[in-house]
C-alpha atoms as a PDB file:
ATOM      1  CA  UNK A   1     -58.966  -7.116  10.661  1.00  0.00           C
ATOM      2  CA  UNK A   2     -62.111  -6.307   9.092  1.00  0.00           C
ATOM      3  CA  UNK A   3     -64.281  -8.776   7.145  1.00  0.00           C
ATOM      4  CA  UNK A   4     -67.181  -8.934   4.606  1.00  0.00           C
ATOM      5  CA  UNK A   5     -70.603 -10.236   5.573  1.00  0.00           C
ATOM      6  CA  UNK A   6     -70.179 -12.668   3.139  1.00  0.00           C
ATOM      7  CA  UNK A   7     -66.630 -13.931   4.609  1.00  0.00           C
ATOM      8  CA  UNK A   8     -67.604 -13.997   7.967  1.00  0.00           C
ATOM      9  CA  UNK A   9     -70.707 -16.472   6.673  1.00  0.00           C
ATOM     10  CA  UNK A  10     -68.211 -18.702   5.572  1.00  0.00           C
ATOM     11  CA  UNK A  11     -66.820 -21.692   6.970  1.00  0.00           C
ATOM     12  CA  UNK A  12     -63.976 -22.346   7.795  1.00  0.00           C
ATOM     13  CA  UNK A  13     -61.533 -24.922   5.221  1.00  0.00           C
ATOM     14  CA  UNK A  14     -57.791 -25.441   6.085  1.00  0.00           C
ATOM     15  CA  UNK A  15     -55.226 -25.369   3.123  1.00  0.00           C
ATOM     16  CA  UNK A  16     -53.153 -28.365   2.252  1.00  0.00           C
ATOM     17  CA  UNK A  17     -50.321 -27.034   0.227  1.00  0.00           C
ATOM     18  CA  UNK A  18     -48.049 -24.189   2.186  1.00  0.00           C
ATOM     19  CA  UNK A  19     -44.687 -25.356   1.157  1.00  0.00           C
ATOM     20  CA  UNK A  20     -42.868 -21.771   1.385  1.00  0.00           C
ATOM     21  CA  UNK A  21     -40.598 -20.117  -0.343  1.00  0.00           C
ATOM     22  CA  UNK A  22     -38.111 -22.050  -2.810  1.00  0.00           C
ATOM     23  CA  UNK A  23     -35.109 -21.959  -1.491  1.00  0.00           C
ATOM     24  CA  UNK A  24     -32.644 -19.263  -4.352  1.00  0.00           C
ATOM     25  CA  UNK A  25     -29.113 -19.367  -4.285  1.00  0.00           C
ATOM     26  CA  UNK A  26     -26.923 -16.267  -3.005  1.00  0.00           C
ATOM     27  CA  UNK A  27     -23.481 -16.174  -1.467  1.00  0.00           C
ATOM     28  CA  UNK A  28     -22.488 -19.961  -1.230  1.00  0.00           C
ATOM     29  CA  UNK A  29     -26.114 -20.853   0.858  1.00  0.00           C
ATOM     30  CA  UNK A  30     -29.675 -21.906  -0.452  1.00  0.00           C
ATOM     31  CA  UNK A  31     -31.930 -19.293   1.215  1.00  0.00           C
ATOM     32  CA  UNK A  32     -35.649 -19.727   1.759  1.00  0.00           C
ATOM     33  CA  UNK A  33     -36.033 -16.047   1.831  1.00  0.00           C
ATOM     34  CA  UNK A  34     -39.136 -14.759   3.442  1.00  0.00           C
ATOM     35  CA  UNK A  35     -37.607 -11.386   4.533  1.00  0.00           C
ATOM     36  CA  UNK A  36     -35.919  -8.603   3.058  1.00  0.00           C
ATOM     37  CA  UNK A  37     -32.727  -9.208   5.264  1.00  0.00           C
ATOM     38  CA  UNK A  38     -32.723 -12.508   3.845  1.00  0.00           C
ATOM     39  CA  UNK A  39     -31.349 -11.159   0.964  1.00  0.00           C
ATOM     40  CA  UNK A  40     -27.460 -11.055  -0.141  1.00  0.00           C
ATOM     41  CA  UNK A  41     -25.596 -10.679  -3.377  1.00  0.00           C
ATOM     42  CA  UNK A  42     -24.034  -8.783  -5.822  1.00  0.00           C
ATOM     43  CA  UNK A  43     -25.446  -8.257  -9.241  1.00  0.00           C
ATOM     44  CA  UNK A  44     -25.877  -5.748 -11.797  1.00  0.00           C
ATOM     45  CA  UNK A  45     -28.628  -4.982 -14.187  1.00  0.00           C
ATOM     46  CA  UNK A  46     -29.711  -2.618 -17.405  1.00  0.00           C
ATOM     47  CA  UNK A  47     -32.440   0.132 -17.419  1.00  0.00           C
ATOM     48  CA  UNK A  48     -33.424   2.346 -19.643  1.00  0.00           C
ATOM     49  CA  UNK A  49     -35.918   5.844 -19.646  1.00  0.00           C
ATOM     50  CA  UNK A  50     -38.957   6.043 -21.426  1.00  0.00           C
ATOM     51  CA  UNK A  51     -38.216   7.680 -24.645  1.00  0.00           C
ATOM     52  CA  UNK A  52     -35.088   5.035 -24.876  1.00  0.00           C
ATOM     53  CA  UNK A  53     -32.226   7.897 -25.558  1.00  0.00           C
ATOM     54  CA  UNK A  54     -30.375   6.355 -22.836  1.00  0.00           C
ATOM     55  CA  UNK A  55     -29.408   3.654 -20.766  1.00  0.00           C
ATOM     56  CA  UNK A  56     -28.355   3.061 -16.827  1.00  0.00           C
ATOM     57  CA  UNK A  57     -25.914   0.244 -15.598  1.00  0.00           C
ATOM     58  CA  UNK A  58     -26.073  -0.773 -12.400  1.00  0.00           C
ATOM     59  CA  UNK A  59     -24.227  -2.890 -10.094  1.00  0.00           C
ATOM     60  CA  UNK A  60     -25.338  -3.444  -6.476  1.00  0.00           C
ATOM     61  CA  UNK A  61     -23.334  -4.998  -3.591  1.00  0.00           C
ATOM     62  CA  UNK A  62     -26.180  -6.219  -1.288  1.00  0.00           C
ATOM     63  CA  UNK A  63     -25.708  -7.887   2.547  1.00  0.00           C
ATOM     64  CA  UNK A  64     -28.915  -8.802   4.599  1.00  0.00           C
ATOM     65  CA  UNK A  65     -31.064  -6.450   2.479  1.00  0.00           C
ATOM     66  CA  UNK A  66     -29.077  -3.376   2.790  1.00  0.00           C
ATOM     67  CA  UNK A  67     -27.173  -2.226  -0.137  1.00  0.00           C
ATOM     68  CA  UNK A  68     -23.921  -1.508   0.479  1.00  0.00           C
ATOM     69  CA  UNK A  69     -22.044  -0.372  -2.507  1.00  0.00           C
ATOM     70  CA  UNK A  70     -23.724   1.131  -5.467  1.00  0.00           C
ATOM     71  CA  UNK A  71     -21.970   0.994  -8.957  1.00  0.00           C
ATOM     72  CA  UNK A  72     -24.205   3.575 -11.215  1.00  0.00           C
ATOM     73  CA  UNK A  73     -23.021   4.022 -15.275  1.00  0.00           C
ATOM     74  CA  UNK A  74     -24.891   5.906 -17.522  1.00  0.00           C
ATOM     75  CA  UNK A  75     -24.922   6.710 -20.954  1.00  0.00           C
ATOM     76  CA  UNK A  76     -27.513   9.346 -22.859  1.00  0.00           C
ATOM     77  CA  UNK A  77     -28.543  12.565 -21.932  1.00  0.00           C
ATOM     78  CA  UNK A  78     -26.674  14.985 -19.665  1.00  0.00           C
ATOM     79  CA  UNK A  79     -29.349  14.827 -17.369  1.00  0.00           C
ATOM     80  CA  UNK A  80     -28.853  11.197 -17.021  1.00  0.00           C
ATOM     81  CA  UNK A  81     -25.040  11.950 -16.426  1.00  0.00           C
ATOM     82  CA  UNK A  82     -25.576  14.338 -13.511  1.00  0.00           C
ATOM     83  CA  UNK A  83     -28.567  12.297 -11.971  1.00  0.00           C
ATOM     84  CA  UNK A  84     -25.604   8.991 -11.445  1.00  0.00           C
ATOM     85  CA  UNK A  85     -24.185  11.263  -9.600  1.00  0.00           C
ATOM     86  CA  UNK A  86     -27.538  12.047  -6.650  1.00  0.00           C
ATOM     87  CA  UNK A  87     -28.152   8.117  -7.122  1.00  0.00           C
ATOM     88  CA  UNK A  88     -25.083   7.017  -5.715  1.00  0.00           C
ATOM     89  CA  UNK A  89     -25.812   9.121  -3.051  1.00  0.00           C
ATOM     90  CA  UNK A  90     -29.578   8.076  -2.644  1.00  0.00           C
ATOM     91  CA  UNK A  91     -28.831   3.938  -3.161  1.00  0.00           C
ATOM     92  CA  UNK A  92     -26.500   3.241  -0.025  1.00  0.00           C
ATOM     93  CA  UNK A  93     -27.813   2.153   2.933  1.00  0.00           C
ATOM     94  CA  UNK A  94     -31.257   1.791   1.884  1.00  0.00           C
ATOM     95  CA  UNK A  95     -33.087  -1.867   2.049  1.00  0.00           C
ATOM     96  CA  UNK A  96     -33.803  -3.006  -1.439  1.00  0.00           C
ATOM     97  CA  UNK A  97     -37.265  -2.212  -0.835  1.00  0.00           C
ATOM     98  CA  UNK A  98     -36.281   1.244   0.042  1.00  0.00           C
ATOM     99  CA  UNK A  99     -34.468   1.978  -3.096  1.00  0.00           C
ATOM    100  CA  UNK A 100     -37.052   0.448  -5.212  1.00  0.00           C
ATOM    101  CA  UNK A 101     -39.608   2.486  -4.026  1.00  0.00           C
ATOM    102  CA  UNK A 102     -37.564   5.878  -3.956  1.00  0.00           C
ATOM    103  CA  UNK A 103     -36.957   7.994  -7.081  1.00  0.00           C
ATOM    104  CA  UNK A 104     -33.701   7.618  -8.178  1.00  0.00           C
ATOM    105  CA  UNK A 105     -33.854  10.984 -10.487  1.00  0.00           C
ATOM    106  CA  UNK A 106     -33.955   9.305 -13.643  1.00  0.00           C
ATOM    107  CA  UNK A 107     -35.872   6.676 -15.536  1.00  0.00           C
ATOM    108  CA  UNK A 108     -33.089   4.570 -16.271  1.00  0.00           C
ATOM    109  CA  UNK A 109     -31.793   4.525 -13.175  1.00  0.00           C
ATOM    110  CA  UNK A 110     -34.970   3.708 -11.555  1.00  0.00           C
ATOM    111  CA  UNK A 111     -35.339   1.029 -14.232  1.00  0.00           C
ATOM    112  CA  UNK A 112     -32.044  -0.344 -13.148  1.00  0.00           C
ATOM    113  CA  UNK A 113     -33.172  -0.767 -10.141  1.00  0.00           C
ATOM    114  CA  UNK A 114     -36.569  -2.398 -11.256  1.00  0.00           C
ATOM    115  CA  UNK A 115     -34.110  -5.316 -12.603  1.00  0.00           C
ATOM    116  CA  UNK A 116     -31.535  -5.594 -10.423  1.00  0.00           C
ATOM    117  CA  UNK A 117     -34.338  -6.312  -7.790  1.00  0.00           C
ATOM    118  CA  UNK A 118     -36.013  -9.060  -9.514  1.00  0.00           C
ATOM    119  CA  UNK A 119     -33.066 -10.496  -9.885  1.00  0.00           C
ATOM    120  CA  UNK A 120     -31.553 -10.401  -6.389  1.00  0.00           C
ATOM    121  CA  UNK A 121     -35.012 -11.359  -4.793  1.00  0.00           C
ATOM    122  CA  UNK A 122     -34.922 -14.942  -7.486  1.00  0.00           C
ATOM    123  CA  UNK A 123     -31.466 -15.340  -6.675  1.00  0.00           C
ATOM    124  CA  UNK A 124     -29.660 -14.530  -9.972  1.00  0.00           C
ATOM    125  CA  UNK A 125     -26.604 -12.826  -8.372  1.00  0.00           C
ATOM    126  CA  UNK A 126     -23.449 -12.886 -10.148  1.00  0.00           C
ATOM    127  CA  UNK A 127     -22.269 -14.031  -6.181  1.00  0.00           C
ATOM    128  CA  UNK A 128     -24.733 -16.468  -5.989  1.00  0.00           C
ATOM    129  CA  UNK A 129     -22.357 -19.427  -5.454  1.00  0.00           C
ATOM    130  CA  UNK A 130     -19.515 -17.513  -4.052  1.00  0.00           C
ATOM    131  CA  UNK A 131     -19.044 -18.155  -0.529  1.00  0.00           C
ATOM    132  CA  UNK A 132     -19.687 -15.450   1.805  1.00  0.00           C
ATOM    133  CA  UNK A 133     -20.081 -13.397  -1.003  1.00  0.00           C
ATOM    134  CA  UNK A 134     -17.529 -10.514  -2.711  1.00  0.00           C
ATOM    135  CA  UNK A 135     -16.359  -8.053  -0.725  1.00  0.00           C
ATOM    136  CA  UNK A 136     -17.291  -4.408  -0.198  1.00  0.00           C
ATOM    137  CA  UNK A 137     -14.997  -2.659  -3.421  1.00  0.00           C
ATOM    138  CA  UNK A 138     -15.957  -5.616  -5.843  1.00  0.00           C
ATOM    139  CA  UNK A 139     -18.259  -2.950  -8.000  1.00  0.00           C
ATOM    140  CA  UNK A 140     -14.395  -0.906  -8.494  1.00  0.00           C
ATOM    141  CA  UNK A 141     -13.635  -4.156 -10.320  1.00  0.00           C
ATOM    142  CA  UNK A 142     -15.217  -3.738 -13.254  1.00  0.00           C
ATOM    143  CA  UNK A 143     -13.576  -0.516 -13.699  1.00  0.00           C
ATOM    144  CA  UNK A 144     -10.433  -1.918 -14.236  1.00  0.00           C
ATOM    145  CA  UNK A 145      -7.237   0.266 -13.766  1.00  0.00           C
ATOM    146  CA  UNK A 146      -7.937   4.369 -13.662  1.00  0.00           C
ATOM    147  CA  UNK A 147     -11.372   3.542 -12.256  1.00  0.00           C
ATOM    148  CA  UNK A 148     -13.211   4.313 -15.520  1.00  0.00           C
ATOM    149  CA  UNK A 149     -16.210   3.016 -17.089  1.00  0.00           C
ATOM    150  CA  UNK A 150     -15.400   1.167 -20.333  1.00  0.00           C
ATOM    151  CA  UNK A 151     -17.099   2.442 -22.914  1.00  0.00           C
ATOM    152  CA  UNK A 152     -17.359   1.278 -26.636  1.00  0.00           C
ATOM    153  CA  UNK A 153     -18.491   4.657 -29.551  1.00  0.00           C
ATOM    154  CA  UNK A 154     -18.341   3.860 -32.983  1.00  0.00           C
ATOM    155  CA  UNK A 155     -19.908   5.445 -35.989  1.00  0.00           C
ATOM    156  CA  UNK A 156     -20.680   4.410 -39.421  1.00  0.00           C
ATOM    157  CA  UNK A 157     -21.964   5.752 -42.851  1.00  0.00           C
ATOM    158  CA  UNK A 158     -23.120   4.260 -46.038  1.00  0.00           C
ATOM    159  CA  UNK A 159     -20.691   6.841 -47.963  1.00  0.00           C
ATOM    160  CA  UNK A 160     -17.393   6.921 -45.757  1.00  0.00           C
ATOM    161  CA  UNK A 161     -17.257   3.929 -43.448  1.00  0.00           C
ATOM    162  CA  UNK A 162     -16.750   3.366 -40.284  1.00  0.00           C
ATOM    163  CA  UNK A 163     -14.969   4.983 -37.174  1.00  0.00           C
ATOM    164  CA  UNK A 164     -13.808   3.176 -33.755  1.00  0.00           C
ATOM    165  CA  UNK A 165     -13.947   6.237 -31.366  1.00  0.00           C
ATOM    166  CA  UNK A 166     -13.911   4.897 -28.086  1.00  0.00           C
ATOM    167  CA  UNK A 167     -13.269   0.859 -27.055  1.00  0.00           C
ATOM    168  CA  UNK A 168     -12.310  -0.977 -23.973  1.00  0.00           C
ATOM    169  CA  UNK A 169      -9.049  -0.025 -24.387  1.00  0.00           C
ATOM    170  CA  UNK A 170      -9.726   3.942 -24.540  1.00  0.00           C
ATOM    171  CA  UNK A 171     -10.200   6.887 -26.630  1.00  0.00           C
ATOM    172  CA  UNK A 172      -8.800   5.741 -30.455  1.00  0.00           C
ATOM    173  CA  UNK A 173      -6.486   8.747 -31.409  1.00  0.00           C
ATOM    174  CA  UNK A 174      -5.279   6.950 -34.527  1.00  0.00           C
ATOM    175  CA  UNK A 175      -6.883   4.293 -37.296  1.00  0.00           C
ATOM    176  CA  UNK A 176      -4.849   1.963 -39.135  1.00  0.00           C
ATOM    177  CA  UNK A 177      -5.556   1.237 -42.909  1.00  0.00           C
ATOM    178  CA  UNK A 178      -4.482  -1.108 -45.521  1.00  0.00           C
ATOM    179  CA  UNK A 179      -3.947  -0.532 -49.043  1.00  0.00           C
ATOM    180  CA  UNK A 180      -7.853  -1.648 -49.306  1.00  0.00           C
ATOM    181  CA  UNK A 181      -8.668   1.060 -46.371  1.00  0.00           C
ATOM    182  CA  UNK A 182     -10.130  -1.280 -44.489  1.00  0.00           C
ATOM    183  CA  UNK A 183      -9.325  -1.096 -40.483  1.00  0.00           C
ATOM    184  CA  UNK A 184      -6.371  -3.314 -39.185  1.00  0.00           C
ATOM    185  CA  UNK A 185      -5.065  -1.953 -36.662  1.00  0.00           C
ATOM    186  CA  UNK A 186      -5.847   1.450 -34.045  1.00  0.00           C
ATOM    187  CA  UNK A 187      -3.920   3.444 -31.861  1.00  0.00           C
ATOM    188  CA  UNK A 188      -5.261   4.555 -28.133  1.00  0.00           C
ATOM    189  CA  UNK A 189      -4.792   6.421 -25.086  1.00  0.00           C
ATOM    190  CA  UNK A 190      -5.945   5.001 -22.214  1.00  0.00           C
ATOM    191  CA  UNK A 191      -7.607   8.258 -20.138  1.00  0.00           C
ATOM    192  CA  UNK A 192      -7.705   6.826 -16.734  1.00  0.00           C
ATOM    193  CA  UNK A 193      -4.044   6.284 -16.271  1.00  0.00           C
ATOM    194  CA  UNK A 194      -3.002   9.684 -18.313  1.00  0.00           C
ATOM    195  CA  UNK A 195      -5.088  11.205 -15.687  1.00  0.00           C
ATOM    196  CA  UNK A 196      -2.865   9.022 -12.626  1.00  0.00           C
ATOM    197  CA  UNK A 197       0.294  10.156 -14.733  1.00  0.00           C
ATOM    198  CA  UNK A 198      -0.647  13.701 -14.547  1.00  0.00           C
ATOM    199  CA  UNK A 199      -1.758  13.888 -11.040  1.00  0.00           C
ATOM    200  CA  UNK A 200       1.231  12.393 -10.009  1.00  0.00           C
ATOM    201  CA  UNK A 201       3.296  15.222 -11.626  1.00  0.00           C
ATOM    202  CA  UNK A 202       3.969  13.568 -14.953  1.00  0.00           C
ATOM    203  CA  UNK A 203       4.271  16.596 -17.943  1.00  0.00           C
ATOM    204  CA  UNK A 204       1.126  16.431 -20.256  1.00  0.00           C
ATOM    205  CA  UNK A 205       2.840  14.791 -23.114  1.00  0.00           C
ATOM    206  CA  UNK A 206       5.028  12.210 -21.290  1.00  0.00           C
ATOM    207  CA  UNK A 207       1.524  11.214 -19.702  1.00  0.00           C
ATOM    208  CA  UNK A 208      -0.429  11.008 -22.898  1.00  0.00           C
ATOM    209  CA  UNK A 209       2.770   8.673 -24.312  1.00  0.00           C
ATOM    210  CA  UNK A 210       3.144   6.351 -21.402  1.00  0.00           C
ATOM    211  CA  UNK A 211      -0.276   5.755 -21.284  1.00  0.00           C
ATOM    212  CA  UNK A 212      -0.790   5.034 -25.146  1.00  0.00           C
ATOM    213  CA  UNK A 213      -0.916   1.604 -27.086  1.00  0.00           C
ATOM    214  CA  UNK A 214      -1.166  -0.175 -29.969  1.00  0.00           C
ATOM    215  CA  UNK A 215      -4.082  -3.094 -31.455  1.00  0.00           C
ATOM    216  CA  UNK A 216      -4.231  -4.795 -33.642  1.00  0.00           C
ATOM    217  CA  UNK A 217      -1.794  -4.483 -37.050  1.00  0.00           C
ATOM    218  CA  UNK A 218      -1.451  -1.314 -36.347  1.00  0.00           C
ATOM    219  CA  UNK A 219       2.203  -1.196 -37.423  1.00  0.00           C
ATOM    220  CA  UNK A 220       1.769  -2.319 -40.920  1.00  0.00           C
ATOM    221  CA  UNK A 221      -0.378   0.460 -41.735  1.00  0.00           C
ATOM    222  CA  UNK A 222      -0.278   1.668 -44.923  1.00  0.00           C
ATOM    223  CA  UNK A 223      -2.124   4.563 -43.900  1.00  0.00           C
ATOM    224  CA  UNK A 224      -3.491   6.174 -40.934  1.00  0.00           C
ATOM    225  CA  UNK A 225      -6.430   8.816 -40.516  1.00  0.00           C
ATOM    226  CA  UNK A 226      -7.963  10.607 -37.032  1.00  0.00           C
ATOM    227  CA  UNK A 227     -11.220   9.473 -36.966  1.00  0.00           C
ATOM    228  CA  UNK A 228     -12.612  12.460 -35.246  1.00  0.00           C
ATOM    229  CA  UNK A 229     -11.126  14.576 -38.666  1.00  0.00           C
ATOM    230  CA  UNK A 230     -10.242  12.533 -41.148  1.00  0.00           C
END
């Protein structure tokens, strides 16, 4: 260790206060976490690149520092898109230091991961009072059924109104109207289990049917437009 002149002049003064860490929450125990294996949890966090045309969600499933699963959802740019895909690679089985201080390809996801590691390291964990934690396959979760991101896309103008697109539900193939032509009611297919019907040898059609639904007032209609045409 090297010192100044004017240091080394000094004399010595020990420090009252040295109290540690505050102990944070995470996985059913109060930590005092002075490591970065101290460290478990799962949480997720937002980030976003620097000219804001897109935005990165991402869930981490961390135990003793390391993370083990990596959730990564992106929407924006197709550059964005493709760089989820080297990410998810990248993020597991790195320390949380690691993958903070590694590009992740893109600025949201590396923003992502800005946020997701204050948050672990404070102890604001979406498992931070479950005990022992979630297991390994808890990111899949919020996938739901068909393993798909949900994903809301609506538009609107001033001069024709609005249009549901896409909702948690799935891609809106049909818009319900009243005799006002306001929305009531919208029909959907849900894409992640028309893709399980097909791979499991279901015809197209039959697929798209059985996995197809209703919201809403859909059936009292008194008109209905594609919103992708119409």
């Amino acid at each position: 260790m090297i010192y100044s002149e004017e240091v080394e002049k000094m004399c010595p003064v020990k420090k009252g206060a040295n109290h540690g860490p505050a102990p944070i929450p995470e996985e059913g125990k109060w930590v005092k976490a002075k490591e970065i294996k101290d460290i478990s949890g799962l949480t997720h966090g937002i980030g976003w690149c620097a000219p804001q045309q897109g935005a990165c969600k991402l869930t981490l499933n961390i135990k003793e520092g390391i993370i083990q699963e990596a959730l990564v959802e992106t929407i924006g740019c197709s550059g964005m898109t493709h760089s989820a895909a080297m990410a998810a690679e990248i993020l597991t089985g790195k320390t949380i230091l690691e993958a903070l201080n590694t590009d992740l390809v893109c600025d949201a996801i590396n923003v992502a991961m800005r946020e997701l590691f204050l948050q672990i390291v404070y102890g604001r964990s979406q498992s931070a009072f479950s005990e022992g934690g979630l297991a390994i396959g808890a990111g899949l979760e919020d996938l739901g059924k068909g393993h798909r991101s949900q994903v809301g896309t609506t538009y609107s103008t001033v001069v024709k109104g609005p249009r549901y697109l896409d909702l948690a539900e799935g891609y809106i193939t049909d818009l319900g109207l009243n005799e006002y032509d306001e929305i009531i009611g919208y029909k959907f297919v849900n894409l992640g289990k028309m893709m399980d019907n097909i791979k499991s040898g279901m015809e197209p059609l039959e697929a798209i049917e059985k996995a197809s639904g209703k919201y809403g007032r859909f059936d009292e209609a008194v008109k209905v437009i594609d919103p992708r045409k119409e």
